[in-house]
Protein backbone atom coordinates (compact mmCIF):
# COMPACT_ATOMS: atom_id res chain seq x y z
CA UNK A 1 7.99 -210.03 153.14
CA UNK A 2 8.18 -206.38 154.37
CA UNK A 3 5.61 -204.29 156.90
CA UNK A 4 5.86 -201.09 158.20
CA UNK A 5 3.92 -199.22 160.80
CA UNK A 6 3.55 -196.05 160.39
CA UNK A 7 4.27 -193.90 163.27
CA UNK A 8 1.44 -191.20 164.59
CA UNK A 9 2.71 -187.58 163.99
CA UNK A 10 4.02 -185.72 167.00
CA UNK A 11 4.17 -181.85 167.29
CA UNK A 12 4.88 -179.75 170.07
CA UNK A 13 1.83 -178.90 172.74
CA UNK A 14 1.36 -175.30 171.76
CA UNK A 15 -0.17 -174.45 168.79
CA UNK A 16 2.31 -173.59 165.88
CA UNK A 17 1.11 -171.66 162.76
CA UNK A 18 1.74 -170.37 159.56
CA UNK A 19 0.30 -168.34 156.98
CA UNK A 20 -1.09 -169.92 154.34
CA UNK A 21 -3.37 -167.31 151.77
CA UNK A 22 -5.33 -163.70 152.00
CA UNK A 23 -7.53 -163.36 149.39
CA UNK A 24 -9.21 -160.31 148.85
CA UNK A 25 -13.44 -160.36 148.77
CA UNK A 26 -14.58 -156.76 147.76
CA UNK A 27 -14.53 -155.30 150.93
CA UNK A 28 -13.72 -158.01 153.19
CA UNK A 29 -10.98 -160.89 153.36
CA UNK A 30 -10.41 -163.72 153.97
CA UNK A 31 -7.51 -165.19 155.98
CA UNK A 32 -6.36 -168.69 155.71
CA UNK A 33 -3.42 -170.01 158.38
CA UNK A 34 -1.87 -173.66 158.41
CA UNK A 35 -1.51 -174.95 162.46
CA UNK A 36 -0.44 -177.79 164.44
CA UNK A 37 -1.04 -179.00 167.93
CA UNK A 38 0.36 -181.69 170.15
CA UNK A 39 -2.31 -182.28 172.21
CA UNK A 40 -5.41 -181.24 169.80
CA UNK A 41 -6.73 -179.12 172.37
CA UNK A 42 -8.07 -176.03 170.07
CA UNK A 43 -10.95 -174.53 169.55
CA UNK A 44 -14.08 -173.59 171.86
CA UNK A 45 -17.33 -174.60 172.20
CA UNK A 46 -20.42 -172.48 172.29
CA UNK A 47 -21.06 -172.78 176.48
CA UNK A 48 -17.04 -172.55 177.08
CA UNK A 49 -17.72 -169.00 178.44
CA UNK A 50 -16.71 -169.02 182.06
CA UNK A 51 -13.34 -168.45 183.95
CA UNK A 52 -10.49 -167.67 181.35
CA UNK A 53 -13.19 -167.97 178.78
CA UNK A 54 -15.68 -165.24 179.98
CA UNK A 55 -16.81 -162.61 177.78
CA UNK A 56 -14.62 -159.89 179.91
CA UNK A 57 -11.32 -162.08 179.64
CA UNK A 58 -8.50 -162.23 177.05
CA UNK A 59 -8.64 -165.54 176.12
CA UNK A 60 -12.80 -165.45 175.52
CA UNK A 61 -11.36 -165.58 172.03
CA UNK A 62 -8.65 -168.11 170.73
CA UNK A 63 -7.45 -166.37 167.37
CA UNK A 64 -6.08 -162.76 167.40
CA UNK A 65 -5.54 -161.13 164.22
CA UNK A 66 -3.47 -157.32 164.94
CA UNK A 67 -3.67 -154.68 162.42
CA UNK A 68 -0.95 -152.86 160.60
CA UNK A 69 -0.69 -149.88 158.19
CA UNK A 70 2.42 -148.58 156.68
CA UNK A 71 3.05 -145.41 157.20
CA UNK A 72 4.98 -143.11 154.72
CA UNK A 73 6.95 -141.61 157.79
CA UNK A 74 6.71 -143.79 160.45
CA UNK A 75 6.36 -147.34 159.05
CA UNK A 76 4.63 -149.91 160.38
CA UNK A 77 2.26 -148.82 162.89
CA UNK A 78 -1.66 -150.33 164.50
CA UNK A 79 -4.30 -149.01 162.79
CA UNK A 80 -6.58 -147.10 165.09
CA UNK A 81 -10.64 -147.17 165.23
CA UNK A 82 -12.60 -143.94 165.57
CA UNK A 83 -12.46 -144.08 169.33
CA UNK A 84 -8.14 -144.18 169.07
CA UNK A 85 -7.93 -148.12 169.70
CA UNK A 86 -6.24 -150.46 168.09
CA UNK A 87 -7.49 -152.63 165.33
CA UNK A 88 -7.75 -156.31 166.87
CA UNK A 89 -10.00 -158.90 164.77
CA UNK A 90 -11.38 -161.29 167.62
CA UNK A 91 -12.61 -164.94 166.77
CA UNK A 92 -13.87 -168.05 168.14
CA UNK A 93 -11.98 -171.19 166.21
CA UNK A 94 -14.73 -173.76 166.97
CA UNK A 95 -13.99 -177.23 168.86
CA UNK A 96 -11.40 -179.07 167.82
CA UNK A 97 -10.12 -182.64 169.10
CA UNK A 98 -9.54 -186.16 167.37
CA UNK A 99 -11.00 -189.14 168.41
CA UNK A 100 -8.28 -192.06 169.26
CA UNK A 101 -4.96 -192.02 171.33
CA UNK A 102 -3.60 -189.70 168.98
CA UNK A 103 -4.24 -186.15 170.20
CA UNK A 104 -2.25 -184.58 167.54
CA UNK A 105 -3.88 -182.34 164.66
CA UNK A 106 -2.65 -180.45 161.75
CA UNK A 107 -4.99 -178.34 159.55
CA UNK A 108 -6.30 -175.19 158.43
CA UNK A 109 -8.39 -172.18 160.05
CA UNK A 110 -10.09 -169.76 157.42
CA UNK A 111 -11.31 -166.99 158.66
CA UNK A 112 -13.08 -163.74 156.62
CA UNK A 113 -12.54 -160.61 157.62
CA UNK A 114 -16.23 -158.44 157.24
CA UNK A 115 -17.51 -155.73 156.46
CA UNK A 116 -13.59 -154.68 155.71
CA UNK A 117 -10.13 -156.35 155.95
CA UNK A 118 -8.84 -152.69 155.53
CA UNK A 119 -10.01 -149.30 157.74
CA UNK A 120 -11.58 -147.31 155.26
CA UNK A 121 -11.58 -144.33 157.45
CA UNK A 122 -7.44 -144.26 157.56
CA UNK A 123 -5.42 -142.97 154.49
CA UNK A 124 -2.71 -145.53 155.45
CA UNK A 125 -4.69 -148.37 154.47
CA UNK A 126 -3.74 -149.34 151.07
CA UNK A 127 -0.73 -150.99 152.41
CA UNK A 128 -1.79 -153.13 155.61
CA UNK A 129 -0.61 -156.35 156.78
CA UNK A 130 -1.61 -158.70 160.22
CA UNK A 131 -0.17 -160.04 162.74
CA UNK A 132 -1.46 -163.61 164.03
CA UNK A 133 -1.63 -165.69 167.13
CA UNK A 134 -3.86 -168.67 168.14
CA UNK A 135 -4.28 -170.06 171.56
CA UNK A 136 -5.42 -173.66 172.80
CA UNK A 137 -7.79 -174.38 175.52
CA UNK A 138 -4.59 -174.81 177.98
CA UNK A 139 -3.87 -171.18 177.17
CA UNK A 140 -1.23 -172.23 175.23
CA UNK A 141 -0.19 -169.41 172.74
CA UNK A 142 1.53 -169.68 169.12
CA UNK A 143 4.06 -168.43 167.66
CA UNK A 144 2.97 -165.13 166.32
CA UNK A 145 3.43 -164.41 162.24
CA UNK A 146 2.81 -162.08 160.04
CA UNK A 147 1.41 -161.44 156.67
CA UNK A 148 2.41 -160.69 153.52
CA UNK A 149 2.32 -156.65 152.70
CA UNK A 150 -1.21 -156.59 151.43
CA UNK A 151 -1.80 -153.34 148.48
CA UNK A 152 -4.90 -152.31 147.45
């Protein structure tokens, strides 16, 4: 007679992702990444809005998507809004955390991109891509990857 137990997956404490799909919506995108986490802290809840978390702080938001155009002379460069700032889609991964002894998760954040996943007022944009980071509640941040050159 044989029995196995089958050992709880471990990953490091600070997020790790990878890309996993863009898929193009009309005007908007969406944006799907594969992550890990040691210690399943990720994601926010609604009232976690005070200290590092406060509207006027960087880590208010826990997934950071940078925007890139290519540039015929330059190459890659940010894309800029009207006002001359850079193009940074902010979000809020909701709470996150297993139940049990076993802290680790694995899974996969979708995100769309509205009303555009491009900047229809640049003449760079029909060849963009992203750059991505995602931070736990420990302020832990990923690895940060990129995205496949996008064409429209």
């Amino acid at each position: 007679m044989l029995s196995s137990c089958l050992k709880p997956e471990t990953f490091p404490l600070e997020p790790i992702i990878e890309f996993d799909s863009f898929r193009a919506m009309s005007d908007s995108g969406e944006i799907s990444i594969s992550f890990t986490d040691g210690d399943g802290d990720i994601g926010l809840r609604e009232g976690d809005t005070n200290g590092s978390f406060s509207s006027n702080q960087t880590f208010h938001h826990n997934l950071f998507i940078e925007y890139y155009e290519k540039d015929d002379i330059l190459g890659w460069i940010r894309g800029k809004d009207l006002a001359g700032n850079d193009i940074t889609f902010l979000y809020r991964v909701p709470y996150l955390t297993p139940n049990g002894n076993n802290k680790a998760l694995k899974g996969i954040i979708k995100v769309v991109i509205e009303p555009s996943y491009f900047n229809p007022l640049s003449s760079q944009s029909d060849t963009i891509l992203y750059k991505i980071r995602l931070a736990d509640r420990d302020l832990n941040v990923s690895n940060t990857i990129k995205s496949p050159v996008i064409t429209r």
